[in-house]
C-alpha atoms as a PDB file:
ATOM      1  CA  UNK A   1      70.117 102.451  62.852  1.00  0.00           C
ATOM      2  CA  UNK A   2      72.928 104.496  63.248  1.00  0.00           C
ATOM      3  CA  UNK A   3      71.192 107.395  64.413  1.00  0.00           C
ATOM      4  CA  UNK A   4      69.209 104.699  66.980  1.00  0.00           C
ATOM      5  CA  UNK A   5      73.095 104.144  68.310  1.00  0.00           C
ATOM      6  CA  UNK A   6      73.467 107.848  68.549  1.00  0.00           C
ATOM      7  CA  UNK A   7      70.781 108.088  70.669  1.00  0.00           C
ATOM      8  CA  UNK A   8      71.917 105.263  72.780  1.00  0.00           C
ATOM      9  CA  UNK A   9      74.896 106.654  73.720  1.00  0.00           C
ATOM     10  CA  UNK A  10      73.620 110.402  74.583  1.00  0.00           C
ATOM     11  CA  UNK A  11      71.836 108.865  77.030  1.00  0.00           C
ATOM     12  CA  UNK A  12      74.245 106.346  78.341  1.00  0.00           C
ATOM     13  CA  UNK A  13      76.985 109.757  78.514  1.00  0.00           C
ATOM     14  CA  UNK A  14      74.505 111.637  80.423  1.00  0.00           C
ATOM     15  CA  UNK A  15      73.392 108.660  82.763  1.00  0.00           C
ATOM     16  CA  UNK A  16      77.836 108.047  83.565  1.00  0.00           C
ATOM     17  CA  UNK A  17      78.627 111.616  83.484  1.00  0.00           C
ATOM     18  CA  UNK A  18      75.924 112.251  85.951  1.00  0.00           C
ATOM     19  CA  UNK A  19      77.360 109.455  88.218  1.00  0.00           C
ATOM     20  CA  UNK A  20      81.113 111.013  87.537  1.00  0.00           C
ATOM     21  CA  UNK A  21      79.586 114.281  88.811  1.00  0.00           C
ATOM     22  CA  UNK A  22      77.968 112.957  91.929  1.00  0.00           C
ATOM     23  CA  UNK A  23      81.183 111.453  92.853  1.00  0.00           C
ATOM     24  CA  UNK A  24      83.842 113.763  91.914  1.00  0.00           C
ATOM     25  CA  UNK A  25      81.418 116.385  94.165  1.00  0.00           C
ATOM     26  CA  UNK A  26      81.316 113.758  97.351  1.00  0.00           C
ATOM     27  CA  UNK A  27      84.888 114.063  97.046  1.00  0.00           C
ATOM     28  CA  UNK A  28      85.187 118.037  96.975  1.00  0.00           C
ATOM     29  CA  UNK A  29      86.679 118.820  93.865  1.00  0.00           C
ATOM     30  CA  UNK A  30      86.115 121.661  91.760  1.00  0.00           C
ATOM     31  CA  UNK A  31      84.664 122.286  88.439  1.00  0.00           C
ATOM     32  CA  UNK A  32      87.514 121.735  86.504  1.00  0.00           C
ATOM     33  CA  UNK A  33      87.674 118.332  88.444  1.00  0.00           C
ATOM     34  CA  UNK A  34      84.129 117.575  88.185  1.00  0.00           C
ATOM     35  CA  UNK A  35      84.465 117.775  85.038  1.00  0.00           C
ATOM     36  CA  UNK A  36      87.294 115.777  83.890  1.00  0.00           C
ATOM     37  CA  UNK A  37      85.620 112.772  86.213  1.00  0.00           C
ATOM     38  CA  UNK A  38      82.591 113.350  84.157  1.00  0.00           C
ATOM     39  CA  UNK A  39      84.568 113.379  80.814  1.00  0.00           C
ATOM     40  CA  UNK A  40      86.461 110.162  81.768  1.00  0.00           C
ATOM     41  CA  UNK A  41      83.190 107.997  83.399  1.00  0.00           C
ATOM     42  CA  UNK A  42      81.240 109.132  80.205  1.00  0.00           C
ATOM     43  CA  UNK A  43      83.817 108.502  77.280  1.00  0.00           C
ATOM     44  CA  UNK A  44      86.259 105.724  78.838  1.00  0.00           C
ATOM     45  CA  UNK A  45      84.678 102.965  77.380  1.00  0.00           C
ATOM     46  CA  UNK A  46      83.315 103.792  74.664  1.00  0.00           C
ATOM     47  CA  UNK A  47      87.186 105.098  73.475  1.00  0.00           C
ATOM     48  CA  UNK A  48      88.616 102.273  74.546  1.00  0.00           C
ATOM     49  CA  UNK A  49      86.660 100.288  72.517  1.00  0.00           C
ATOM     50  CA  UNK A  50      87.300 102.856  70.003  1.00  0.00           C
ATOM     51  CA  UNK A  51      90.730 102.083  69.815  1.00  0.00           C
ATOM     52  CA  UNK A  52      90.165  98.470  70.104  1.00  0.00           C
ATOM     53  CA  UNK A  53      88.100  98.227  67.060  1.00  0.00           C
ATOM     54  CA  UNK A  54      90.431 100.943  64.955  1.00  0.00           C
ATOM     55  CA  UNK A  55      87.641 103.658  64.646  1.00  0.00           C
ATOM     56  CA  UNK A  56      89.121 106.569  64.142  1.00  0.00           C
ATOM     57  CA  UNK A  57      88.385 109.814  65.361  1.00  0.00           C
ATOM     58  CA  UNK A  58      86.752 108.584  68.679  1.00  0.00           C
ATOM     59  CA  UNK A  59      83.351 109.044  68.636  1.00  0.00           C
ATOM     60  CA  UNK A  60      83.710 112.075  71.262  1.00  0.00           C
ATOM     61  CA  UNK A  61      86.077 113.867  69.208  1.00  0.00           C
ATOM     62  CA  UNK A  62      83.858 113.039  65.900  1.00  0.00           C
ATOM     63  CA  UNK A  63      80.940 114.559  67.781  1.00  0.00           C
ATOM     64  CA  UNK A  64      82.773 117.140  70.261  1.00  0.00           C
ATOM     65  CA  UNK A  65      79.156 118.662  71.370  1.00  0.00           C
ATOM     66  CA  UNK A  66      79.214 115.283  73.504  1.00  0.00           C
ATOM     67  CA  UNK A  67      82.068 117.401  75.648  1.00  0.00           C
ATOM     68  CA  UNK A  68      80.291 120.445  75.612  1.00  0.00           C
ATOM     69  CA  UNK A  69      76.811 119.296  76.733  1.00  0.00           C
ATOM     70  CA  UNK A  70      79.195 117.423  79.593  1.00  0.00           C
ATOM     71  CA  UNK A  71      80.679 120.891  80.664  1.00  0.00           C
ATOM     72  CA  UNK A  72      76.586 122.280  80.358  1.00  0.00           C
ATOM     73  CA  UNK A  73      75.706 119.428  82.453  1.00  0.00           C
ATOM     74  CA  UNK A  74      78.787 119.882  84.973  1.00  0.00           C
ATOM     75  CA  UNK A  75      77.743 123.491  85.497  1.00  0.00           C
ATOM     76  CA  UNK A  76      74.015 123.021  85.941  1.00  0.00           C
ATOM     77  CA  UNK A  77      74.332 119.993  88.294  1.00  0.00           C
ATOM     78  CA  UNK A  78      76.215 121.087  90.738  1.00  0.00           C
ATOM     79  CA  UNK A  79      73.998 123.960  91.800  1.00  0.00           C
ATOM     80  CA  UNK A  80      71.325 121.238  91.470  1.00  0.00           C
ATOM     81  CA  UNK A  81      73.199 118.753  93.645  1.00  0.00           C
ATOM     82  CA  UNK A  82      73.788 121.176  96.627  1.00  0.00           C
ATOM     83  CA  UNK A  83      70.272 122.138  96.972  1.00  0.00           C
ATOM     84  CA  UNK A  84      67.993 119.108  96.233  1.00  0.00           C
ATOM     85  CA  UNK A  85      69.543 116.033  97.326  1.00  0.00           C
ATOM     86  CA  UNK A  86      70.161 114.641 100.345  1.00  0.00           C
ATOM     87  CA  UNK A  87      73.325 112.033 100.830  1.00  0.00           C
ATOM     88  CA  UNK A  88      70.398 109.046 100.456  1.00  0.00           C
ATOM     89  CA  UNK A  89      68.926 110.487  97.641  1.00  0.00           C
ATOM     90  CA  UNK A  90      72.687 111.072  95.812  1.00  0.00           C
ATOM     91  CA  UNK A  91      73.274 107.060  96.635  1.00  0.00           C
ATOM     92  CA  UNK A  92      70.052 105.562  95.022  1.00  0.00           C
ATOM     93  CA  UNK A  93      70.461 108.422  92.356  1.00  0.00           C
ATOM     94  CA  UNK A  94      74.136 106.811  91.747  1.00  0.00           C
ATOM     95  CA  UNK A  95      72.937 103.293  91.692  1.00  0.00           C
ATOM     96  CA  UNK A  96      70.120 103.834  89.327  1.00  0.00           C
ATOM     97  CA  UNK A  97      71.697 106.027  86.764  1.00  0.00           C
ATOM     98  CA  UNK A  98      75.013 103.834  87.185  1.00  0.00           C
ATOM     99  CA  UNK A  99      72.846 100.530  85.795  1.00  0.00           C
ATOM    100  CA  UNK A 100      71.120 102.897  83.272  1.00  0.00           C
ATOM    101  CA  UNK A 101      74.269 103.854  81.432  1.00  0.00           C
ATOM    102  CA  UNK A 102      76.020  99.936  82.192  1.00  0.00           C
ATOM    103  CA  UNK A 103      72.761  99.057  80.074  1.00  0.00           C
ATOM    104  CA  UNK A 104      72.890 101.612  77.521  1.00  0.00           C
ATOM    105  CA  UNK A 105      76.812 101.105  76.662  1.00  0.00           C
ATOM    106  CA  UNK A 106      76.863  97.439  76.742  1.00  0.00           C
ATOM    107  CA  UNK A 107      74.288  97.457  74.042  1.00  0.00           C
ATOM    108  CA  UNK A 108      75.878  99.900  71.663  1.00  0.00           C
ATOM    109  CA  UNK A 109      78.896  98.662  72.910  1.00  0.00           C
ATOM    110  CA  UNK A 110      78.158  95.142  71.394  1.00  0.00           C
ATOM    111  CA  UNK A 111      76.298  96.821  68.551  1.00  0.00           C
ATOM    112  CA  UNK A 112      79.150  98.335  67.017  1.00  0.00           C
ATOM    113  CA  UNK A 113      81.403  95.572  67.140  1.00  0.00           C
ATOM    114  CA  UNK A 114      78.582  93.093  65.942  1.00  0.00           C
ATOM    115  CA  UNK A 115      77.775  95.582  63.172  1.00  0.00           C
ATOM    116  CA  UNK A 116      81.415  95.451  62.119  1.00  0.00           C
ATOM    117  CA  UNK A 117      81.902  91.947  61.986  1.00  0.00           C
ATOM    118  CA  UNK A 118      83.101  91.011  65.529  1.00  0.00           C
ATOM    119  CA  UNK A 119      82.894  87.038  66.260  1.00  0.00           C
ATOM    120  CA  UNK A 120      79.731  86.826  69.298  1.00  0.00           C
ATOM    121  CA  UNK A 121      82.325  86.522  72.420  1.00  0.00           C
ATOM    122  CA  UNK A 122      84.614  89.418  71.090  1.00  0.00           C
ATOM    123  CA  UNK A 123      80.970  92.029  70.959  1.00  0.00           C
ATOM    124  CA  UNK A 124      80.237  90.575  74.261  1.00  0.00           C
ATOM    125  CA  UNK A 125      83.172  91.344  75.723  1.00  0.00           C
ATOM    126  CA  UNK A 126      83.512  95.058  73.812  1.00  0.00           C
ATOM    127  CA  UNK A 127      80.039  95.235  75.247  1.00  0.00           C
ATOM    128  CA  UNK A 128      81.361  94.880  78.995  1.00  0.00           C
ATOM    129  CA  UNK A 129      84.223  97.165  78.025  1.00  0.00           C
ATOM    130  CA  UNK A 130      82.251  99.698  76.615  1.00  0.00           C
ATOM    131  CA  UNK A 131      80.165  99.356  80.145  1.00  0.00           C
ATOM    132  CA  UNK A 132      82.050  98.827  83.169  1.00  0.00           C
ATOM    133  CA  UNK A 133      85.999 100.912  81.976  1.00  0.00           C
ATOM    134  CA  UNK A 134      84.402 104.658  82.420  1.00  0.00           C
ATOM    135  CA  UNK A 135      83.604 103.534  86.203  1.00  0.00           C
ATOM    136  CA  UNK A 136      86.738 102.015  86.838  1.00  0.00           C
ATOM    137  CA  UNK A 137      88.247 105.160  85.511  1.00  0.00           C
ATOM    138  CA  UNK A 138      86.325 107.063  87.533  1.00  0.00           C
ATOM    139  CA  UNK A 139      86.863 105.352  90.675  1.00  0.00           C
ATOM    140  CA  UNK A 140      90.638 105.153  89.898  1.00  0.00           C
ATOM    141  CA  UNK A 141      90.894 108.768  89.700  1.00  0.00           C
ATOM    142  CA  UNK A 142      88.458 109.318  92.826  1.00  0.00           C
ATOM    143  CA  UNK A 143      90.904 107.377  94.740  1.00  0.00           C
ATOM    144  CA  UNK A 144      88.679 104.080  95.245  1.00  0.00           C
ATOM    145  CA  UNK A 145      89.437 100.872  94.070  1.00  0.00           C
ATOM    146  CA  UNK A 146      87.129  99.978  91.427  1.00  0.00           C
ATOM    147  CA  UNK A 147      83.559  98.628  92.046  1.00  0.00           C
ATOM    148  CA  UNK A 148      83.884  96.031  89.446  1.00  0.00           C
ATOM    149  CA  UNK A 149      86.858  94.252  90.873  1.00  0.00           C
ATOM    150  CA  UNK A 150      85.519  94.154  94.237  1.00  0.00           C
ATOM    151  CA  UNK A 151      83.499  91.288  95.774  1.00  0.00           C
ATOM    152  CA  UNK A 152      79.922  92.964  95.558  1.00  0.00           C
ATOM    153  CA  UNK A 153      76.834  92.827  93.639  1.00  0.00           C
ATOM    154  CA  UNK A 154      76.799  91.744  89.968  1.00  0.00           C
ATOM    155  CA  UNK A 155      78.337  94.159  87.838  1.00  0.00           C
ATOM    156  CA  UNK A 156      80.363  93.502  84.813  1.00  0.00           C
ATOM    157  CA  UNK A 157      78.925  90.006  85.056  1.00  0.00           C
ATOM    158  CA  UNK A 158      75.185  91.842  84.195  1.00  0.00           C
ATOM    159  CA  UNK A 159      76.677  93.227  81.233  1.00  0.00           C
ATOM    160  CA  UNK A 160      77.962  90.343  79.495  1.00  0.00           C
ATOM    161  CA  UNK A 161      74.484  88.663  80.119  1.00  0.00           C
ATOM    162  CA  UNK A 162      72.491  91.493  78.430  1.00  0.00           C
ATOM    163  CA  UNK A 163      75.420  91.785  75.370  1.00  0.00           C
ATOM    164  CA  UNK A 164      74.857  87.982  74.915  1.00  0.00           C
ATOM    165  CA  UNK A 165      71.282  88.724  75.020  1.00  0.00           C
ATOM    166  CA  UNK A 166      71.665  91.164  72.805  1.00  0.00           C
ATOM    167  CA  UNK A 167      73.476  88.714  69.961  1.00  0.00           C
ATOM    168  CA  UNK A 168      71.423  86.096  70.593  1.00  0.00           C
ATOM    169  CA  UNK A 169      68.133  87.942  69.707  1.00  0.00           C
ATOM    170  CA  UNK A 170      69.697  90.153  66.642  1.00  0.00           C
ATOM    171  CA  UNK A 171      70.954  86.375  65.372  1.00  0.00           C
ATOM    172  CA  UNK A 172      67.513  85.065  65.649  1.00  0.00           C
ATOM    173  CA  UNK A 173      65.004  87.867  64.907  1.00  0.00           C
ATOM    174  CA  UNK A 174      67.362  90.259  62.891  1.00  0.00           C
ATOM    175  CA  UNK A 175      65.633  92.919  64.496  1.00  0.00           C
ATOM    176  CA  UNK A 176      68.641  95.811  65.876  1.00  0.00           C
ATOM    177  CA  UNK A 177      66.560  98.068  67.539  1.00  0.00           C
ATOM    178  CA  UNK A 178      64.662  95.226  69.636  1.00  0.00           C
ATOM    179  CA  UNK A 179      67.699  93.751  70.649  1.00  0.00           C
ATOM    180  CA  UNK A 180      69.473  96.446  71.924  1.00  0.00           C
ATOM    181  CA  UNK A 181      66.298  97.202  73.644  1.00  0.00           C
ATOM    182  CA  UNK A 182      66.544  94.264  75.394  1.00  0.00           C
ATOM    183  CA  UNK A 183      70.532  94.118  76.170  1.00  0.00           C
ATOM    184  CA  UNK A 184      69.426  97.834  78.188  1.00  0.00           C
ATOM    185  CA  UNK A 185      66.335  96.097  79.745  1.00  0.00           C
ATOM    186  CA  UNK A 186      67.882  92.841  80.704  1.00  0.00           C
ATOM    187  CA  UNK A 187      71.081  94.164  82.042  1.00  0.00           C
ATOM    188  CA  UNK A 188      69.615  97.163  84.183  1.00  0.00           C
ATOM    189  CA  UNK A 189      67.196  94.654  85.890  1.00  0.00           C
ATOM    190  CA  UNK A 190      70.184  92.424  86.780  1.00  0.00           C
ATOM    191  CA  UNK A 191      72.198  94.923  88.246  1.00  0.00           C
ATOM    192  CA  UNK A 192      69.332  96.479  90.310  1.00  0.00           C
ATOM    193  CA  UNK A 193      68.059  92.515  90.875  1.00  0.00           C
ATOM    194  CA  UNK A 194      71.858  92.200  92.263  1.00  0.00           C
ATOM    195  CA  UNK A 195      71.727  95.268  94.456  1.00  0.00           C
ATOM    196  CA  UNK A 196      68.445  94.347  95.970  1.00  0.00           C
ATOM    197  CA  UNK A 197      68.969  91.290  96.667  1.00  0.00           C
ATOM    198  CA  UNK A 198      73.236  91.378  97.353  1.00  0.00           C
ATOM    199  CA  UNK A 199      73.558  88.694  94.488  1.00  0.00           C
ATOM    200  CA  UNK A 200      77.693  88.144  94.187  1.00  0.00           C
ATOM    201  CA  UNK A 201      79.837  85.699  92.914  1.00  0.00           C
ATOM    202  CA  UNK A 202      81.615  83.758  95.266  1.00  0.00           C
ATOM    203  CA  UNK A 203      84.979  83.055  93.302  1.00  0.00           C
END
């Protein structure tokens, strides 16, 4: 199971880092810019949950080739970037692989705390931090105000749906795998659901 988590969160650091990259690039910064957006979008949450639950070292420092496969990945997409996509193609790129990694942290996000003992609503909501704080990090340091404390489509709120999905179905089948499966399903097909369609919350 562990190594299932592992997995998780490669992905989900490769899916935020990407979306660091795109926009640390839009706003012409260098390397050494790109990739300290691309450190902080891809290892924000997860460290602050870190230090929330008291795991010690953070799990970027336990496995530092996370932060060198983000400087590989830093390099190599920029030279990418400038040739192949177009400012259309860098937006829907953003959007999709900014719901990919919301899903993929809020389930290991959730994961971890439910696997150390965490009461439902506490996993939930270390789910949603583990999901949304690398973006608001990112857009903090990119000068914007965050996208998750604006008035737009369903963000955070996707990602406390698919953690509580995720509890609910480990509680009932016992099955791990399958239910962080769905948390990743459920909560990337309610944030692309909300950009499609402009769902928001009104309050």
């Amino acid at each position: 199971m562990n190594a299932f988590i592992k997995t998780i969160e490669i992905l989900g650091i490769v899916a935020f880092a990407l979306t660091g990259i795109v926009e640390a690039r839009r706003k012409g910064l260098d390397i050494v810019g790109v990739y300290t957006v691309a450190m902080v979008t891809a290892f924000g949450g997860g460290s602050l949950r870190d230090i929330i639950l008291d795991r010690h070292p953070l799990f970027w420092i336990e496995h530092y080739e996370y932060a060198v496969l983000l400087l590989l990945i830093s390099i190599i997409s920029l030279t990418i970037m400038k040739a192949m996509l177009t400012r259309k193609r860098t937006v829907i790129l953003v959007l999709v692989l900014d719901a990919l990694g919301l899903g993929l942290f809020s389930s290991s996000g959730a994961s971890i705390a439910n696997q150390l003992g965490c009461a439902p609503f506490v996993s939930a909501l270390l789910g949603v931090i583990t999901g949304v704080f690398g973006g608001v990090m990112r857009d903090t340091i990119c000068k914007e105000i965050p996208y998750v404390f604006q008035q737009r489509e369903l963000y955070a709120t996707c990602s406390f749906i698919g953690a509580w999905i995720y509890i609910l179905t480990v509680r009932i089948t016992s099955q791990e795998i399958a239910a962080v499966i769905v948390c990743i399903v459920v909560t990337f097909s309610l944030r692309m659901l909300a950009i499609r369609y402009k769902i928001r919350l009104h309050i």
